[in-house]
Protein backbone atom coordinates (compact mmCIF):
# COMPACT_ATOMS: atom_id res chain seq x y z
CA UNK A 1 73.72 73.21 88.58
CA UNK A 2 76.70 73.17 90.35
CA UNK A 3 77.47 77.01 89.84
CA UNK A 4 74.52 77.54 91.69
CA UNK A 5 75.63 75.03 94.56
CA UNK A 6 79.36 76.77 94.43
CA UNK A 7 77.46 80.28 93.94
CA UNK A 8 75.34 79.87 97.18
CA UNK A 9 78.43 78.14 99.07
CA UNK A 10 80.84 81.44 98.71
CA UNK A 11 78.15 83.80 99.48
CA UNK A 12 77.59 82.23 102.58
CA UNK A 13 80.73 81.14 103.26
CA UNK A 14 82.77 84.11 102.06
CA UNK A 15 82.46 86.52 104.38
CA UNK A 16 83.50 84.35 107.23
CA UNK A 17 85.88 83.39 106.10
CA UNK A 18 87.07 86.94 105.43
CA UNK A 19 86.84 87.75 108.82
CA UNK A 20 88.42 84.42 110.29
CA UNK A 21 91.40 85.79 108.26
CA UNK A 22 91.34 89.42 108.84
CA UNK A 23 90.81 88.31 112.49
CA UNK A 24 94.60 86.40 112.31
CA UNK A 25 96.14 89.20 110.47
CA UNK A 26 95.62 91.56 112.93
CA UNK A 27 96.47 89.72 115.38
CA UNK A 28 99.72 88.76 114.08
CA UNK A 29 100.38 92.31 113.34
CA UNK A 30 99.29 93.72 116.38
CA UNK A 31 102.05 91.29 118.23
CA UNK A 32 104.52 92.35 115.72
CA UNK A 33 103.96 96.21 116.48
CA UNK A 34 103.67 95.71 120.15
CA UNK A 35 107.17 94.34 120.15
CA UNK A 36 108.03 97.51 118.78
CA UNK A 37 106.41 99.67 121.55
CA UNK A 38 104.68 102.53 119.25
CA UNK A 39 101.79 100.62 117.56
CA UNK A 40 98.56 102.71 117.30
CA UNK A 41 95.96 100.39 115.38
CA UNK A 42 95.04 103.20 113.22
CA UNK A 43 96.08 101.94 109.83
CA UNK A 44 94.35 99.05 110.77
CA UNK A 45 91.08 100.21 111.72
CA UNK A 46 90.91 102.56 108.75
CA UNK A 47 91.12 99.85 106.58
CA UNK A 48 88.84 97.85 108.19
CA UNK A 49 86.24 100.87 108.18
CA UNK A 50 87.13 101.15 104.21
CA UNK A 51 86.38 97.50 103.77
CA UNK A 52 83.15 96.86 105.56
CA UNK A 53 82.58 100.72 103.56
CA UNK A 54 83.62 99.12 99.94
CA UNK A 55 81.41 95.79 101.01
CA UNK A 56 78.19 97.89 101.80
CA UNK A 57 78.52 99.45 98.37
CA UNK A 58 79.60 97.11 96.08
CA UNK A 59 78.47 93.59 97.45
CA UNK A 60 81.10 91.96 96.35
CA UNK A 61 83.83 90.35 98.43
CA UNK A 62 86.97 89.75 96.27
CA UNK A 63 86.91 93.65 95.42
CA UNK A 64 86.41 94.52 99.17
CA UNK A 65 88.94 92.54 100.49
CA UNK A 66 91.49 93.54 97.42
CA UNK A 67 90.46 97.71 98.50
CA UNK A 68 90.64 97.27 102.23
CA UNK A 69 94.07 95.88 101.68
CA UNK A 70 95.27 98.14 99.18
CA UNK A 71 94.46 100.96 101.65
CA UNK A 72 96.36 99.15 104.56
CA UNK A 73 99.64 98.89 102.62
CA UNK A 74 99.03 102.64 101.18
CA UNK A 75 98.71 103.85 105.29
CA UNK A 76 101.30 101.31 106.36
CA UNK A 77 104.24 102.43 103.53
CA UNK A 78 102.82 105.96 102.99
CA UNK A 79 101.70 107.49 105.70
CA UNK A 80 102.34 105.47 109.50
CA UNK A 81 105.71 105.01 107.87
């Protein structure tokens, strides 16, 4: 009984919480780039746009959150380098 009570708490609570946290990222990064006068915001909506992509089609948090960020550091170190 109380994986259903835990079950029913992060499905509801989960994604949220993902965004109250995604929310402070960016915003932290975004006044780290700005300091450095050539930030863009494309890395980060890319990843954003793979997340909510990777939620639609999976349903499962953990695995969107783990791809969306995977993707950022990829752009970030890779390609906006």
């Amino acid at each position: 009984m109380a994986d259903k009570k835990f079950s029913n708490w992060s499905e509801t609570s989960g994604p949220g919480i993902f965004l109250a946290k995604s929310r402070k990222s960016v915003i932290l990064l975004i006044q780290g780039e700005k300091e450095k006068q050539h930030y863009s915001g494309i890395p980060e909506a890319i990843a954003i746009a793979v997340t909510i992509a990777l939620h639609r089609w999976k349903h499962q948090t953990l695995v969107s959150i783990t791809g969306g960020t995977v993707c950022y550091v990829l752009l970030v170190l890779l390609v906006f380098a």
